[in-house]
PDB file of N, CA and C in Angstrom:
ATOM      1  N   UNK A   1     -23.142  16.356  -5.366  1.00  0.00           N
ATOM      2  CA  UNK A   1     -23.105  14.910  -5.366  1.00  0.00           C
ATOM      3  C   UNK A   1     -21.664  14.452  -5.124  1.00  0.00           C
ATOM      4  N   UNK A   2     -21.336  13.442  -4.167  1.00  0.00           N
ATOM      5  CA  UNK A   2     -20.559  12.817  -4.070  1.00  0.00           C
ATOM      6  C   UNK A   2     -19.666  12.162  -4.919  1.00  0.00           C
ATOM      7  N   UNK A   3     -18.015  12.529  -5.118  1.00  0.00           N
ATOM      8  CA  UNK A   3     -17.715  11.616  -6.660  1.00  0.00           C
ATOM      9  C   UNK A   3     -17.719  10.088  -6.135  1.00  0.00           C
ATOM     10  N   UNK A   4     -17.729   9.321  -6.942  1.00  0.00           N
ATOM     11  CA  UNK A   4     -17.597   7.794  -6.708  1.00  0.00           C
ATOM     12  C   UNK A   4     -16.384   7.072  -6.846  1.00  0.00           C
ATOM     13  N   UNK A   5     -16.204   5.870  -6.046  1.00  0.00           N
ATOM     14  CA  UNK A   5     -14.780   5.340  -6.277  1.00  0.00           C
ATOM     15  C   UNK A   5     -15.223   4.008  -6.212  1.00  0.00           C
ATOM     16  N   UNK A   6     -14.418   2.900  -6.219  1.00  0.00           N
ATOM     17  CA  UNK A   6     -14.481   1.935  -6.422  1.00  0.00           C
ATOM     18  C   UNK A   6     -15.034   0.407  -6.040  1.00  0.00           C
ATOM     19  N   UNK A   7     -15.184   1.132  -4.400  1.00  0.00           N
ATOM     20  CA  UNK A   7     -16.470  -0.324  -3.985  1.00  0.00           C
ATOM     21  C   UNK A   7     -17.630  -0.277  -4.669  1.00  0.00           C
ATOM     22  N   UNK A   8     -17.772  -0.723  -5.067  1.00  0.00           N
ATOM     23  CA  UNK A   8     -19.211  -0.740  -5.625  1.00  0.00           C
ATOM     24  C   UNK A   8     -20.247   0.408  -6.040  1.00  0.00           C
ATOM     25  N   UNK A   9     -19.329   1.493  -6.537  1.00  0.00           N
ATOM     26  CA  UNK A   9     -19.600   2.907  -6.849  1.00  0.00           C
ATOM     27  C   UNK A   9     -19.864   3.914  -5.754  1.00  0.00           C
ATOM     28  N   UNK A  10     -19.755   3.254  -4.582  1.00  0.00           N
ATOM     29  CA  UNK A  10     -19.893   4.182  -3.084  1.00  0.00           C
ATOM     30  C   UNK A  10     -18.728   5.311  -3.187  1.00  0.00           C
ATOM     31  N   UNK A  11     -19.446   6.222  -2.139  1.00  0.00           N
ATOM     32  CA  UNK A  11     -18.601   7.144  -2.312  1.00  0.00           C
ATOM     33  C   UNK A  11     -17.314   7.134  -1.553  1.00  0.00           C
ATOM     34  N   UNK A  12     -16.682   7.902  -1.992  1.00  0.00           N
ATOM     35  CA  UNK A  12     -15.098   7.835  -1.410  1.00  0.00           C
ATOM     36  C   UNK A  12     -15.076   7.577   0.020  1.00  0.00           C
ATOM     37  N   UNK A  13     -15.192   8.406   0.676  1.00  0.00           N
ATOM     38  CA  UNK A  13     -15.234   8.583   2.026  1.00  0.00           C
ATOM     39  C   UNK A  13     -15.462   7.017   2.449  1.00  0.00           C
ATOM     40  N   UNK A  14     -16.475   6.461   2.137  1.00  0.00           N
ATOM     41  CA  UNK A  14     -16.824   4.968   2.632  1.00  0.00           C
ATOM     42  C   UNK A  14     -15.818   3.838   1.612  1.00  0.00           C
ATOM     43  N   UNK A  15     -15.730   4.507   0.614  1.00  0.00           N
ATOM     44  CA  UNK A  15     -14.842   3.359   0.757  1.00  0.00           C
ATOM     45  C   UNK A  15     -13.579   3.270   1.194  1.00  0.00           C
ATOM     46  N   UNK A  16     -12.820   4.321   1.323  1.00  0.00           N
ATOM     47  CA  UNK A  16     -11.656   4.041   2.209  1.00  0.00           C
ATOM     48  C   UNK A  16     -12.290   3.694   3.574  1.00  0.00           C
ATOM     49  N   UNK A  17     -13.397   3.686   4.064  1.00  0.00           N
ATOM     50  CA  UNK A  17     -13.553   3.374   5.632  1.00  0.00           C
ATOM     51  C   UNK A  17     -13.383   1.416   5.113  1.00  0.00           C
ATOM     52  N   UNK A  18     -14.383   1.551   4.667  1.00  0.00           N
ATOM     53  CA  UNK A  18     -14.464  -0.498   4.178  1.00  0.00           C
ATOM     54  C   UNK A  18     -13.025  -0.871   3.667  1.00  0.00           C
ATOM     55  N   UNK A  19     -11.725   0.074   3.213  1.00  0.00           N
ATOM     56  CA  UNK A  19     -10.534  -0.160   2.413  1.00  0.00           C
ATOM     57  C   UNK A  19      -9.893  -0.022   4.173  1.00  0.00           C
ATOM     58  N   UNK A  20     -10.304   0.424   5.293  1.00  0.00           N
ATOM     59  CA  UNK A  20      -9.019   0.330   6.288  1.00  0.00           C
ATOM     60  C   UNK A  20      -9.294  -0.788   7.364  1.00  0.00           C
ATOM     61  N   UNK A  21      -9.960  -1.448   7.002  1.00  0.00           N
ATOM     62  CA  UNK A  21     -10.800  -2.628   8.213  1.00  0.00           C
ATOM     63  C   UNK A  21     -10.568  -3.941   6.930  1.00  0.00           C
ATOM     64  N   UNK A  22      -9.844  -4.907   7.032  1.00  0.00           N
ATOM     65  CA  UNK A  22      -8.935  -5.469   6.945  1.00  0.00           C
ATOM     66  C   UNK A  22      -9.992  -6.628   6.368  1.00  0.00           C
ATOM     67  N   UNK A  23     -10.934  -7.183   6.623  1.00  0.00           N
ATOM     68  CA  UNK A  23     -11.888  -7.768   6.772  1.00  0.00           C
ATOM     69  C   UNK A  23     -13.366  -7.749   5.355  1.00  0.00           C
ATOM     70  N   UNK A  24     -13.237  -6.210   5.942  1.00  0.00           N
ATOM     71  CA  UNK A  24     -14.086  -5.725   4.531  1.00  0.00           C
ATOM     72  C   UNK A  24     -13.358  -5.178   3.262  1.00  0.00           C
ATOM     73  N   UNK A  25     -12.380  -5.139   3.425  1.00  0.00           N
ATOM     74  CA  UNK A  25     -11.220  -4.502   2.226  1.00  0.00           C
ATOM     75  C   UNK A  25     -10.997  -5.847   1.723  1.00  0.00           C
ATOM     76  N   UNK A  26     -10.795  -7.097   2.096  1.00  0.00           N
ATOM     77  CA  UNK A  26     -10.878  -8.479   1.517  1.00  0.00           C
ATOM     78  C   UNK A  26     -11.660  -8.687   0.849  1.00  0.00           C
ATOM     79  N   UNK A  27     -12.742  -8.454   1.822  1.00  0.00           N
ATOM     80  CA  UNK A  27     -14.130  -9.005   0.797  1.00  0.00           C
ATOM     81  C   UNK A  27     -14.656  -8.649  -0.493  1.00  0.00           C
ATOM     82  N   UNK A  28     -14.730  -6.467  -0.024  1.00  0.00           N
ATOM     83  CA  UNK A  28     -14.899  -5.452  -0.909  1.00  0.00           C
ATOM     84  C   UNK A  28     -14.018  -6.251  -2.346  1.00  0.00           C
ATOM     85  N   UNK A  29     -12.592  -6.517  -1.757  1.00  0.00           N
ATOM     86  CA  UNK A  29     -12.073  -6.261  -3.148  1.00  0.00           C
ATOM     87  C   UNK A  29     -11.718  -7.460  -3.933  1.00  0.00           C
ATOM     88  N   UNK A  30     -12.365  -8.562  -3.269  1.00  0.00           N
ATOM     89  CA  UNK A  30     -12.146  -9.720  -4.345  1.00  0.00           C
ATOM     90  C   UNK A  30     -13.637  -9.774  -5.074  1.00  0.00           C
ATOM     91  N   UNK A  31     -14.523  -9.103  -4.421  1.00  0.00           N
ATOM     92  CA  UNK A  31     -16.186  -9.237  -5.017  1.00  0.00           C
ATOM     93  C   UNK A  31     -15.942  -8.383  -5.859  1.00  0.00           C
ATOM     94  N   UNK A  32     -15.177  -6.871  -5.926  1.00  0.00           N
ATOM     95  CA  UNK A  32     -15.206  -6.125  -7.183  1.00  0.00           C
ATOM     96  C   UNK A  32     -14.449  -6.798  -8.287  1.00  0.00           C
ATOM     97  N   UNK A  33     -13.523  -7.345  -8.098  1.00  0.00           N
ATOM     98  CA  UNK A  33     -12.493  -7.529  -8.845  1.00  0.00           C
ATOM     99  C   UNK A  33     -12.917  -8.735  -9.600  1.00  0.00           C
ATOM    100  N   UNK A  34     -13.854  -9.785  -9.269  1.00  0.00           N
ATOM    101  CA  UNK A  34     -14.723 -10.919  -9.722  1.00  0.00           C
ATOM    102  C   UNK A  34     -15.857  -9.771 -10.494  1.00  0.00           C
ATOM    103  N   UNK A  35     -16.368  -9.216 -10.530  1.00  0.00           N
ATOM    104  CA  UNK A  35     -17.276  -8.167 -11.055  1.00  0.00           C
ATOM    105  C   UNK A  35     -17.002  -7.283 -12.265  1.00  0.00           C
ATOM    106  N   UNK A  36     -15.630  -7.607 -11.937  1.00  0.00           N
ATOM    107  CA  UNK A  36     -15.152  -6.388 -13.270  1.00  0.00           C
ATOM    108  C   UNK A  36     -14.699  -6.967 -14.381  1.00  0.00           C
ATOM    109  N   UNK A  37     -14.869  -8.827 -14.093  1.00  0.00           N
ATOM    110  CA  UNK A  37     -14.087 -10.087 -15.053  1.00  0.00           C
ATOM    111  C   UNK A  37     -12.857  -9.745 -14.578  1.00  0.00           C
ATOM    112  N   UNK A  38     -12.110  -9.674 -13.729  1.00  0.00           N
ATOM    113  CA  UNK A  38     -10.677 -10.222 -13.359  1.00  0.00           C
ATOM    114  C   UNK A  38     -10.549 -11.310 -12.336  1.00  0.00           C
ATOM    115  N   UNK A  39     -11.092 -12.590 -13.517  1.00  0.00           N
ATOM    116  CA  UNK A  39     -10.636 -13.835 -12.253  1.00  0.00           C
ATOM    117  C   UNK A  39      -9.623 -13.800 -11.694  1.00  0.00           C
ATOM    118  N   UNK A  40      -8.412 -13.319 -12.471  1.00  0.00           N
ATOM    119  CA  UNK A  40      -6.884 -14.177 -12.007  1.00  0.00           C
ATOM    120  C   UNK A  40      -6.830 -13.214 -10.938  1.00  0.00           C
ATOM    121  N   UNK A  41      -7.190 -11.904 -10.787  1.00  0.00           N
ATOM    122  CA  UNK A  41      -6.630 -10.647  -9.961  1.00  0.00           C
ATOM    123  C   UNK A  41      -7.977 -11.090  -8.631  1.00  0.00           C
ATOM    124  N   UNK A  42      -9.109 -11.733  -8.804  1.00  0.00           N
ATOM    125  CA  UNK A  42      -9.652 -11.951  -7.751  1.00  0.00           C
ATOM    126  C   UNK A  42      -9.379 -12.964  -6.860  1.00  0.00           C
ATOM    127  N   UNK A  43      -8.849 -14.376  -7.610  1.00  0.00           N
ATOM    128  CA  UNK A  43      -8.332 -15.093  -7.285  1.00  0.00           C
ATOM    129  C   UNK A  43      -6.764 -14.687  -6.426  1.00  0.00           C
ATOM    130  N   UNK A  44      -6.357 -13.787  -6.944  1.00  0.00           N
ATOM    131  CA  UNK A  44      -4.888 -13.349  -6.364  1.00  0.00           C
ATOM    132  C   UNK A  44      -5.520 -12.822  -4.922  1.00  0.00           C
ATOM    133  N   UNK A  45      -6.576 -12.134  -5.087  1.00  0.00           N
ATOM    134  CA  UNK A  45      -7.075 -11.129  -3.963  1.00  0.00           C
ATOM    135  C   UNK A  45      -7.413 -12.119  -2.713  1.00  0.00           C
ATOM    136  N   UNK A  46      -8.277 -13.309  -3.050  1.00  0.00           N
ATOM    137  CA  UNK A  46      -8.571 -13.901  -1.814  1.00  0.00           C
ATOM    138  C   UNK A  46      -7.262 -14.884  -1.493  1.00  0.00           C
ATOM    139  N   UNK A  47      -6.450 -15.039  -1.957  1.00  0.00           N
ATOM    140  CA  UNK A  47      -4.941 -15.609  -2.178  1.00  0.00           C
ATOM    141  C   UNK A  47      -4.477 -14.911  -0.536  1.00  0.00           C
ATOM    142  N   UNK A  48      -4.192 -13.243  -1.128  1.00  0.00           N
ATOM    143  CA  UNK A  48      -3.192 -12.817  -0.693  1.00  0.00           C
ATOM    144  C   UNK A  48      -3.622 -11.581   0.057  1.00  0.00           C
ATOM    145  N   UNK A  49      -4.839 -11.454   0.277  1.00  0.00           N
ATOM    146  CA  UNK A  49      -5.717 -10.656   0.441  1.00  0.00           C
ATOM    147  C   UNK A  49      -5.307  -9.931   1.748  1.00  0.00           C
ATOM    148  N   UNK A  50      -4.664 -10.403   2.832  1.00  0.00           N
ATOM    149  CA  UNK A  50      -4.272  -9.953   4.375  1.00  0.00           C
ATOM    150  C   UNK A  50      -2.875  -9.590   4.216  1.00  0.00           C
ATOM    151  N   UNK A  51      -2.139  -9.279   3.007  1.00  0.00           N
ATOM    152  CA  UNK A  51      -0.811  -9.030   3.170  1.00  0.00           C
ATOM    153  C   UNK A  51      -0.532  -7.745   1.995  1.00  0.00           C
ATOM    154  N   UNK A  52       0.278  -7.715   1.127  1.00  0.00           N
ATOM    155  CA  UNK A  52       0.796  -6.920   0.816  1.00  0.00           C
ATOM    156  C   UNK A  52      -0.264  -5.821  -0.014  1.00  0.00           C
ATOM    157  N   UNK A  53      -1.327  -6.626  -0.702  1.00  0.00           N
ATOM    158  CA  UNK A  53      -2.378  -6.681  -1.398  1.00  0.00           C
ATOM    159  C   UNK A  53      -3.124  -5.018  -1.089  1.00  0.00           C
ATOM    160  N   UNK A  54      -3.940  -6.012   0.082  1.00  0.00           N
ATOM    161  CA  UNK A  54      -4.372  -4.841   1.104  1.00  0.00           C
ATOM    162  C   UNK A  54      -3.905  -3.566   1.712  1.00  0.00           C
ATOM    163  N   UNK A  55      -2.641  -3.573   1.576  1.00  0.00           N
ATOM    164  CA  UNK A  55      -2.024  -2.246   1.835  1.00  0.00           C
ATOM    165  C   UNK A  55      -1.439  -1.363   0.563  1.00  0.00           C
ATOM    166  N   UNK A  56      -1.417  -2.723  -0.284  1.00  0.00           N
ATOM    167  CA  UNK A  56      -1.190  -1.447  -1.818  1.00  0.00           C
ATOM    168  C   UNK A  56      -2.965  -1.289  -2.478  1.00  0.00           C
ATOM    169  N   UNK A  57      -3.995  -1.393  -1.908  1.00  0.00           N
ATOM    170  CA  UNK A  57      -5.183  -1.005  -1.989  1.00  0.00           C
ATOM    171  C   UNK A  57      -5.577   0.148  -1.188  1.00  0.00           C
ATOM    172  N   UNK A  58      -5.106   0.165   0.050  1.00  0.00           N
ATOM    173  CA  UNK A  58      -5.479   1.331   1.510  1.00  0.00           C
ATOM    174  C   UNK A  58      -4.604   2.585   0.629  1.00  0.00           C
ATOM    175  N   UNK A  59      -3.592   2.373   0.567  1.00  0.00           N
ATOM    176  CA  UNK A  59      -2.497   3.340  -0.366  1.00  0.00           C
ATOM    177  C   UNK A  59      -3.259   3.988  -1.476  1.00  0.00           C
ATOM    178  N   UNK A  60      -3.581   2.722  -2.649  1.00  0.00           N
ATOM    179  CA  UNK A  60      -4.074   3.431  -3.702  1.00  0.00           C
ATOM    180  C   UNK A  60      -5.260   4.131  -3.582  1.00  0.00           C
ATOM    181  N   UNK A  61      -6.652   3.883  -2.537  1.00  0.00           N
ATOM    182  CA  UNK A  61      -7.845   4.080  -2.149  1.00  0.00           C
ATOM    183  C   UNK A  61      -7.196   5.754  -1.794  1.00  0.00           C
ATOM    184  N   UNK A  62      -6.754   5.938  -0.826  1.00  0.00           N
ATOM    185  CA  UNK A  62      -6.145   7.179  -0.235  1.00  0.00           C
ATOM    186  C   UNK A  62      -5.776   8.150  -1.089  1.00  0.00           C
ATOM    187  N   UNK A  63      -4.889   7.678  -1.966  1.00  0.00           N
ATOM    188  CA  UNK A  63      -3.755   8.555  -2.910  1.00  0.00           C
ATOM    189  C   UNK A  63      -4.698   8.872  -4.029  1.00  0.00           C
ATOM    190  N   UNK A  64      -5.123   8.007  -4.763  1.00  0.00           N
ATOM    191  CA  UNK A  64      -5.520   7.891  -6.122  1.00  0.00           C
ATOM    192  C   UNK A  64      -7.043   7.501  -6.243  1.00  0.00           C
ATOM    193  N   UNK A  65      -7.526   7.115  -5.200  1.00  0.00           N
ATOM    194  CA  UNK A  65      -9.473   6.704  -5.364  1.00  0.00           C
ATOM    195  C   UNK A  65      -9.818   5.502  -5.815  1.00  0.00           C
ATOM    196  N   UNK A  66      -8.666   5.068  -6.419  1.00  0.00           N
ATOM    197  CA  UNK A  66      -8.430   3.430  -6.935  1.00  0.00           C
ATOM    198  C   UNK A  66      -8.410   2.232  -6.297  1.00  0.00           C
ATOM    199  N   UNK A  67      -8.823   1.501  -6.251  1.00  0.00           N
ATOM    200  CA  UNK A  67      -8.051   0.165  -5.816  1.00  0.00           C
ATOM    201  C   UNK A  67      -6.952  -0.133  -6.461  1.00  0.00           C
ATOM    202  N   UNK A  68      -6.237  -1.211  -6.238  1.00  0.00           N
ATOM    203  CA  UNK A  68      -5.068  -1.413  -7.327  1.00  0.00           C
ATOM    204  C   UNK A  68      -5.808  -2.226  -8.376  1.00  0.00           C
ATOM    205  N   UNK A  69      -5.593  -2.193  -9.785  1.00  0.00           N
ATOM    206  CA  UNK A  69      -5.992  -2.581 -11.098  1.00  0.00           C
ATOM    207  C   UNK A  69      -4.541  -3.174 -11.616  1.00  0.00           C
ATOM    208  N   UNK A  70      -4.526  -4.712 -11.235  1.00  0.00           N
ATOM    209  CA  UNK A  70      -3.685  -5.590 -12.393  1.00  0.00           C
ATOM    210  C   UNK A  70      -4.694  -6.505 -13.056  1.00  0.00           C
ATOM    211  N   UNK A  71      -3.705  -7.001 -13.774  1.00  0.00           N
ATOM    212  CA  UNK A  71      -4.238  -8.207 -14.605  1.00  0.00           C
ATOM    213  C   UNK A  71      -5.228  -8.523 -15.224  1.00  0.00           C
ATOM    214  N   UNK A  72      -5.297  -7.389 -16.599  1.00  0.00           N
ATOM    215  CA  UNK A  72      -6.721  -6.978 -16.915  1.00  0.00           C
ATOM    216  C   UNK A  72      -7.678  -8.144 -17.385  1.00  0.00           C
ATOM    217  N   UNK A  73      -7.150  -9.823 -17.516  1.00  0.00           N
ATOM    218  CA  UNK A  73      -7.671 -11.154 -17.991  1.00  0.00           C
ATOM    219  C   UNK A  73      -8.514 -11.243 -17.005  1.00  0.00           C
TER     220      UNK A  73
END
């Protein structure tokens, strides 16, 4: 079995594909991040979502299986 990461419990492989397309890595990660109770960090996400955000997500997705996790409110 596939381990799981963080879109929506999909497996790795797919979610770094949805974490490198710019579009769905927005979407993916302000819908998780609203999901997990982090308004302020979802709110940040559709904020800032096409800039620095998104590439310290592609990074962490890659490196670590993570998305980035701030602002646990």
């Amino acid at each position: 079995m596939a381990s799981k990461s963080d879109y929506f419990g999909l497996p790795y492989i797919v979610s770094v594909i949805l974490a490198i397309i710019p579009v769905t890595a927005w979407v993916c990660g302000f819908i998780t991040r609203f999901a997990d109770g982090k308004i302020v960090a979802g709110i940040i996400r559709l904020i800032f979502g096409f800039t620095i955000v998104w590439i310290l997500d592609l990074i962490l997705m890659i490196v670590s299986k993570h998305i980035l996790r701030i602002l646990p409110v």
